[in-house]
Protein backbone atom coordinates (compact mmCIF):
# COMPACT_ATOMS: atom_id res chain seq x y z
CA UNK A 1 -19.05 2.94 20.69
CA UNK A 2 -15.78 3.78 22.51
CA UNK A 3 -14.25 0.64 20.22
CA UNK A 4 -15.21 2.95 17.25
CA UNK A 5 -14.16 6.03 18.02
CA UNK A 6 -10.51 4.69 18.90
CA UNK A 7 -10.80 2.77 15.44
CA UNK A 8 -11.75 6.23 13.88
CA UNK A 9 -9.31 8.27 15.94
CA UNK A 10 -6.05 6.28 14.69
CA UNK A 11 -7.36 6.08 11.23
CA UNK A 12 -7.13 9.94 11.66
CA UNK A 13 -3.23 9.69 13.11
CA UNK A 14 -1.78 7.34 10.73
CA UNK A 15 -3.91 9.49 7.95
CA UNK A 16 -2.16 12.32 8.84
CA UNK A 17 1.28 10.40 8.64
CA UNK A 18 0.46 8.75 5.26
CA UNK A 19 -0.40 11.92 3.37
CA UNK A 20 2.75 13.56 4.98
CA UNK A 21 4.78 11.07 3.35
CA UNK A 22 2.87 10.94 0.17
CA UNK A 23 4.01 14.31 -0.28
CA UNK A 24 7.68 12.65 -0.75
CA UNK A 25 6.72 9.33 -2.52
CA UNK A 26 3.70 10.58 -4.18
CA UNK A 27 4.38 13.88 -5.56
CA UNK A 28 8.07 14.35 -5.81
CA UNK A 29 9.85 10.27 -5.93
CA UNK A 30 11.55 10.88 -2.72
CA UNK A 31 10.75 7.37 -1.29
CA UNK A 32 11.67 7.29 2.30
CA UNK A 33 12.01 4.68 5.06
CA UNK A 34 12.51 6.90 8.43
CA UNK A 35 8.65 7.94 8.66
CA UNK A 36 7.69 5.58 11.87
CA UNK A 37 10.75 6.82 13.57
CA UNK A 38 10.33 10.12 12.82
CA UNK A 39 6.72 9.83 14.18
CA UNK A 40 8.27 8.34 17.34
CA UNK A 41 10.41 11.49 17.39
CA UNK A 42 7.09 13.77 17.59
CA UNK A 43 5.95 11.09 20.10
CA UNK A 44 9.10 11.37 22.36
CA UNK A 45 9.27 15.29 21.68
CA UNK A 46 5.89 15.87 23.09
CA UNK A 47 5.50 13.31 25.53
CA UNK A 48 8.86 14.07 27.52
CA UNK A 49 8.49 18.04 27.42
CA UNK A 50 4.66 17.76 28.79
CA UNK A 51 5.81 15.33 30.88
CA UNK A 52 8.98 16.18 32.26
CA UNK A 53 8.65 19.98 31.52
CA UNK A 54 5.54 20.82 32.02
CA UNK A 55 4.66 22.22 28.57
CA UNK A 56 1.18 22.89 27.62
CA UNK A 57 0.32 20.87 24.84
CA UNK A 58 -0.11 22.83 22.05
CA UNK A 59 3.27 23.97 22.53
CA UNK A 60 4.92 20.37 23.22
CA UNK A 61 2.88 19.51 19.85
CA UNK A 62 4.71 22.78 18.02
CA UNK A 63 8.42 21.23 19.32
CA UNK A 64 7.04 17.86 18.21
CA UNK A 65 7.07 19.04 14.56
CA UNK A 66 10.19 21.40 14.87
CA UNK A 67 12.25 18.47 16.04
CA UNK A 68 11.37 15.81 13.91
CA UNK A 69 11.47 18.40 10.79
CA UNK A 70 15.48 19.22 12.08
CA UNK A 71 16.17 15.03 12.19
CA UNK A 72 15.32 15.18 8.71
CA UNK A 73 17.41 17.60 7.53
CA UNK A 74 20.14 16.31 9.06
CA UNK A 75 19.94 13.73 6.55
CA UNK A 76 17.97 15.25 3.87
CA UNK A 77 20.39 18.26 2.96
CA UNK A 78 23.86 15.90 2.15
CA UNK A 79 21.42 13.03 0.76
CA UNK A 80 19.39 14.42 -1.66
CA UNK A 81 21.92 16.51 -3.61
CA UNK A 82 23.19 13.58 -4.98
CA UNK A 83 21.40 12.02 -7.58
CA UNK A 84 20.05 8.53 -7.41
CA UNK A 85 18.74 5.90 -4.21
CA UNK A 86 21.00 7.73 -1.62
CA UNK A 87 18.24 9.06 0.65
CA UNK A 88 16.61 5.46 0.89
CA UNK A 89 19.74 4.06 2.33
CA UNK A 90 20.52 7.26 4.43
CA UNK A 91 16.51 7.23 5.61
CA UNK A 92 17.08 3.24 6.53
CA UNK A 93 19.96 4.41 8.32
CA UNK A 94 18.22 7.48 10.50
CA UNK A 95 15.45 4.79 11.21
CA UNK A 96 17.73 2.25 12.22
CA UNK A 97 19.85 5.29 14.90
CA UNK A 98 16.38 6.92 15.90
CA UNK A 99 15.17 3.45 17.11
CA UNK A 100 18.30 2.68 18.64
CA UNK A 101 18.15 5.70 20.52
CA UNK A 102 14.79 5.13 21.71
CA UNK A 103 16.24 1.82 23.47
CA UNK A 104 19.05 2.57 25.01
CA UNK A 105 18.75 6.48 26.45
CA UNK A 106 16.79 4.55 29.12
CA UNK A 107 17.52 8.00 31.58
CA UNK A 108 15.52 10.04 28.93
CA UNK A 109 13.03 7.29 26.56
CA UNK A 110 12.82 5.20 29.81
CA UNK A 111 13.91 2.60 26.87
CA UNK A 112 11.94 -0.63 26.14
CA UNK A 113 9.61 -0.13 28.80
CA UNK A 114 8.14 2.90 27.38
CA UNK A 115 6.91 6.01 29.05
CA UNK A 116 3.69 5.56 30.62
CA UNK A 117 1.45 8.17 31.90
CA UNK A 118 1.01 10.88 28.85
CA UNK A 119 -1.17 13.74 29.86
CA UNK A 120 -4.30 14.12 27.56
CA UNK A 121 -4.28 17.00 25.47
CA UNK A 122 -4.87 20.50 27.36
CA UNK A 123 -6.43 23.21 25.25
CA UNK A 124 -7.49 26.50 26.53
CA UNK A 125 -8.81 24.89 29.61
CA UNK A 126 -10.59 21.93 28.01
CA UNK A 127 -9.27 18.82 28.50
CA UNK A 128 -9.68 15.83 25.67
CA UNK A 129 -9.83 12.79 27.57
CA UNK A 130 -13.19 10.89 25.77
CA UNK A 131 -12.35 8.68 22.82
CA UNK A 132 -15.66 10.69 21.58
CA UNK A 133 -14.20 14.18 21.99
CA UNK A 134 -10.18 13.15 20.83
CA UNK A 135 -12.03 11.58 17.74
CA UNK A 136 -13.54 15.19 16.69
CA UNK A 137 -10.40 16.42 17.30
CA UNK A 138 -7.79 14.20 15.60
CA UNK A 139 -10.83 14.83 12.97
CA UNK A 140 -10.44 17.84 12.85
CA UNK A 141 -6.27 18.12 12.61
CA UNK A 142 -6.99 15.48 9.45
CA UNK A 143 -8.76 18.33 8.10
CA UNK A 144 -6.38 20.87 8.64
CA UNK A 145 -3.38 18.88 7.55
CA UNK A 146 -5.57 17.72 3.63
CA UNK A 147 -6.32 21.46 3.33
CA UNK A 148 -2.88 22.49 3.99
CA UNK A 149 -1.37 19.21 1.62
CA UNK A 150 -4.29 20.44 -1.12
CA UNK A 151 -2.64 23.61 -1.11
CA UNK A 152 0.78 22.96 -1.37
CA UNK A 153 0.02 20.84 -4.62
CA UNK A 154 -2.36 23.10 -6.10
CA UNK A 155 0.23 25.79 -5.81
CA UNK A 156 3.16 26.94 -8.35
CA UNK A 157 5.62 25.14 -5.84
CA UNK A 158 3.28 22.13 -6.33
CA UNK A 159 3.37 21.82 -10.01
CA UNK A 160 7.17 22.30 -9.92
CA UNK A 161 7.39 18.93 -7.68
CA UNK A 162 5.25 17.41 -9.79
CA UNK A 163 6.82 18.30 -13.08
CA UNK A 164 10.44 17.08 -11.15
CA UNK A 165 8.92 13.76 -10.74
CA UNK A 166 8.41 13.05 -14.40
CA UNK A 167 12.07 15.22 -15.45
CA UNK A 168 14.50 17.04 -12.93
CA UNK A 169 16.55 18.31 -15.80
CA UNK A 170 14.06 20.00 -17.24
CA UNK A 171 13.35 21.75 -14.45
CA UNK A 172 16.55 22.66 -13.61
CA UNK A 173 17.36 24.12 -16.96
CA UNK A 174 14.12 26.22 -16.54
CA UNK A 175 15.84 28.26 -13.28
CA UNK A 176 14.04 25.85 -10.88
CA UNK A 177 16.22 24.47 -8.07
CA UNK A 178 15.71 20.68 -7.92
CA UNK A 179 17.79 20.14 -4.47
CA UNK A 180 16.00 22.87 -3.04
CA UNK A 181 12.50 21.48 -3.39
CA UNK A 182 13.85 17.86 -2.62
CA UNK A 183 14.89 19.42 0.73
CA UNK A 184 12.34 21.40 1.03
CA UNK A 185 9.59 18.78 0.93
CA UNK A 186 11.34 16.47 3.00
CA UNK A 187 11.02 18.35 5.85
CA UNK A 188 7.77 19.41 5.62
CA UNK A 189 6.94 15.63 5.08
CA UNK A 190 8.47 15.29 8.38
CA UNK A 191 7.11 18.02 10.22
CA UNK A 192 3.54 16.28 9.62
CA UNK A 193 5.33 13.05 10.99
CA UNK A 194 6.05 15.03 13.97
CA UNK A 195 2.51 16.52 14.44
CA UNK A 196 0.97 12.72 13.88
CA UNK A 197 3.75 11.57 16.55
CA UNK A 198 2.21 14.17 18.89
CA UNK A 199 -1.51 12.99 18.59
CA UNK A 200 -0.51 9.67 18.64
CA UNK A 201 1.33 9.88 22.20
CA UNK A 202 -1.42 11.56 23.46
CA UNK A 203 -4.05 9.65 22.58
CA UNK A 204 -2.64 6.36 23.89
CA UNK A 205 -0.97 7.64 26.79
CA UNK A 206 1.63 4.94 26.60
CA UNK A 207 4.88 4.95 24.09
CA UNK A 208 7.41 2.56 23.58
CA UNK A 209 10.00 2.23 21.04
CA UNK A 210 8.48 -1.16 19.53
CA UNK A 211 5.48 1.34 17.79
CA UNK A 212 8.71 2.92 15.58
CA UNK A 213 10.88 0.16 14.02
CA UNK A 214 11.57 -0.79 10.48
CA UNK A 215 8.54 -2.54 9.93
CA UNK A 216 6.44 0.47 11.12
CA UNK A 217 8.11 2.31 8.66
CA UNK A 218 7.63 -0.58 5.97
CA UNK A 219 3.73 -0.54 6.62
CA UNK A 220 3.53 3.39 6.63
CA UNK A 221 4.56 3.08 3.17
CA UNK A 222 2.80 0.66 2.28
CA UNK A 223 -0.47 2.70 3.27
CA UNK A 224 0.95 5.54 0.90
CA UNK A 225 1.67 3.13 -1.88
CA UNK A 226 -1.45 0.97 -1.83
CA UNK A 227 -4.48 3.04 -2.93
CA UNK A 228 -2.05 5.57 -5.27
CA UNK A 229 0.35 7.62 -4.46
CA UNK A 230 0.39 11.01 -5.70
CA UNK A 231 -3.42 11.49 -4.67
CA UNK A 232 -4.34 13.42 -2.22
CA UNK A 233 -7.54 10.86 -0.57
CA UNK A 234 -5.37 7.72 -1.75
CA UNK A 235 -3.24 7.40 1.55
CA UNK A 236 -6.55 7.92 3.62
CA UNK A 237 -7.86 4.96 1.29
CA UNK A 238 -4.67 3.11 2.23
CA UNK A 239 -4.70 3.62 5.75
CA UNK A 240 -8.31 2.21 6.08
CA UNK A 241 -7.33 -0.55 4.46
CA UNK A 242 -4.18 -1.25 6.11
CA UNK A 243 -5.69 -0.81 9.62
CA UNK A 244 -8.89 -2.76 8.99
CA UNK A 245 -6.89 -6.27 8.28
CA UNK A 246 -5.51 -6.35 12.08
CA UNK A 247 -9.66 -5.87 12.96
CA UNK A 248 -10.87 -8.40 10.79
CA UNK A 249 -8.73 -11.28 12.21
CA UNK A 250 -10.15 -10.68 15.44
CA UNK A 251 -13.02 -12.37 13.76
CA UNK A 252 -10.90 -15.45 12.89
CA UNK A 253 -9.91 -18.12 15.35
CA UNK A 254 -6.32 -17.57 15.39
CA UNK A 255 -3.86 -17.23 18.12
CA UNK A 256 -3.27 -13.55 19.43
CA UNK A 257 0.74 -14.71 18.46
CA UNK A 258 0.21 -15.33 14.83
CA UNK A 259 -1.77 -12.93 14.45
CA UNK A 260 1.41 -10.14 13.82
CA UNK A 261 2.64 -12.54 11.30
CA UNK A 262 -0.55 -13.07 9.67
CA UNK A 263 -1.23 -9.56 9.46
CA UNK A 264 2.82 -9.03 7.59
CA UNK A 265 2.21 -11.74 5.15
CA UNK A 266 -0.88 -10.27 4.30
CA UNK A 267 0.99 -7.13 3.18
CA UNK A 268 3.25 -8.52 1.56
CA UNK A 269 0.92 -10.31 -0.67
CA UNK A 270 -0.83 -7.51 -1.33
CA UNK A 271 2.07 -5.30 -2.42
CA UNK A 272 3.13 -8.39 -4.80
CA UNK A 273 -0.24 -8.06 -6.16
CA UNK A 274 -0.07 -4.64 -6.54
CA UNK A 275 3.80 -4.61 -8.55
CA UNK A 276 2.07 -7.65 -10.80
CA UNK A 277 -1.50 -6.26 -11.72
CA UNK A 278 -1.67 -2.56 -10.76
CA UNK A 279 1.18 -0.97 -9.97
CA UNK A 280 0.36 2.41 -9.59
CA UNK A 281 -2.21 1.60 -7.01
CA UNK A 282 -5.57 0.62 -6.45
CA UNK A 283 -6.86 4.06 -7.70
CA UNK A 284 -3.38 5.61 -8.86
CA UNK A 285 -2.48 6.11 -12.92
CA UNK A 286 0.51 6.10 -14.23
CA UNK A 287 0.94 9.38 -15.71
CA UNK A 288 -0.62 12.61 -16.04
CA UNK A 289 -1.08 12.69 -19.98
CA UNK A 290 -2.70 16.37 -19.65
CA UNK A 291 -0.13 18.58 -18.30
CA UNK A 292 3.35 18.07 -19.86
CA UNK A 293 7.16 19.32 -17.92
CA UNK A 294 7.44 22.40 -19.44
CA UNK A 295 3.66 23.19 -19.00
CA UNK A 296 4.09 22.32 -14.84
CA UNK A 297 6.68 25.02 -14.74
CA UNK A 298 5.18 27.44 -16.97
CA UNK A 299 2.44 27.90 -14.57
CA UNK A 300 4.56 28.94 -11.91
């Protein structure tokens, strides 16, 4: 049973992740490439100050979101008040120095060897150390973070991101400020990377900087992308999906090495797939015929 709580409990984690970056992708067309280092940043964050600082872990967790959310807007404030495919190249490029930094500040990351020895979460005296008991609670923070996400799109601020997807202009002529939300979402997108980074660390006890390279970040968005983007259950979808192939090759007689590959080409196929026969997802449409631009933002 202990194989299927872990199963459940990172299904939970990279849940959390996916829906904080379908806020970016799905709702707004802010497509992003910096997500898997930015959840190593909420790793690192929380791992080092309960470690090394002795913070409980609710508050390393709080830091763990603050940080990651300031990385972003280092790059999100210059980037995305230009108009166009900047903040893909200048997300590549924070992925690209976040990872680097994770290797080589061996007297703080401990570098490629990874910091062992994370202290299991610590609240109010309880201590979550069964794959059981950090199931019902990564369960729980899933639940927290969709209610929060539901929110946020239900509410006037929601239906202006989602009337900037289909026409910034419009908005803008209508008083709304289109940089403003761009920036804005951003870093709540990745604040939730942060809080994911946190369980993560915790629950495995172990980091290393391998968990947060490019191709991390290529398969986080392919989780987002997969089921639909710009649903709120479709990254949960796409995480299940994702994270089952790696499990169902165990089944297969194939050599631990090729598995990786195996597992890489199978996304890749799939995405191809997806761009030929269904590109807006496995349960995705392409656009919401009901509610026109002008109709978002006269709701709010």
């Amino acid at each position: 049973m202990n194989y299927l709580y872990d199963f459940v409990t990172l299904l939970c984690i990279y849940s959390v992740l996916a829906i904080g970056l379908n806020l970016m992708i799905g709702y707004t067309g802010i497509f992003s490439m910096s997500h898997a280092a930015l959840l190593g940043v909420g790793a690192y964050t929380s791992a080092l100050l309960s470690m090394k600082a002795g913070f409980p872990f609710l508050v390393s967790m709080v830091c763990a979101v603050i940080v990651a959310a300031l990385f972003s807007a280092i790059i999100s404030v210059p980037s995305l008040r230009i108009a166009g495919d900047y903040f893909i190249v200048a997300s590549m490029s924070l992925q690209i120095i976040i990872y680097e930094i994770f290797v080589t500040w061996i007297e703080v990351t401990n570098g490629p060897a990874g910091l062992p020895g994370i202290p299991r979460p610590n609240l109010f005296g309880f201590v979550i150390k069964t794959p059981q008991a950090y199931m019902w609670f990564s369960i729980v923070m899933l639940s927290l973070v969709v209610a929060a996400v539901y929110g946020i799109i239900h509410s006037p601020f929601g239906r202006v991101l989602r009337a900037m997807k289909e026409d910034p202009i419009a908005v803008q002529s209508l008083g709304e400020s289109v940089v403003r939300a761009k920036v804005t979402i951003a870093i709540l997108s990745s604040a939730i990377a942060g809080l994911a980074g946190s369980l993560y660390a915790h629950k495995m006890t172990f980091i290393n900087p391998a968990t947060f390279d490019i191709h991390e970040s290529i398969t986080i968005a392919s989780m987002v992308i997969l089921a639909g983007a710009g649903r709120v259950w479709g990254p949960i979808i796409g995480v299940f999906i994702i994270q089952a192939f790696p499990e169902l090759l165990r089944f297969l007689e194939i050599s631990g090495s090729h598995v990786g590959s195996i597992q890489k080409a199978l996304y890749g196929l799939i995405l191809i797939l997806l761009m030929m026969f269904r590109p807006q997802g496995i349960f995705g449409k392409f656009k919401d015929t009901t509610l026109g631009v002008n109709k978002h933002v006269a709701k709010n």
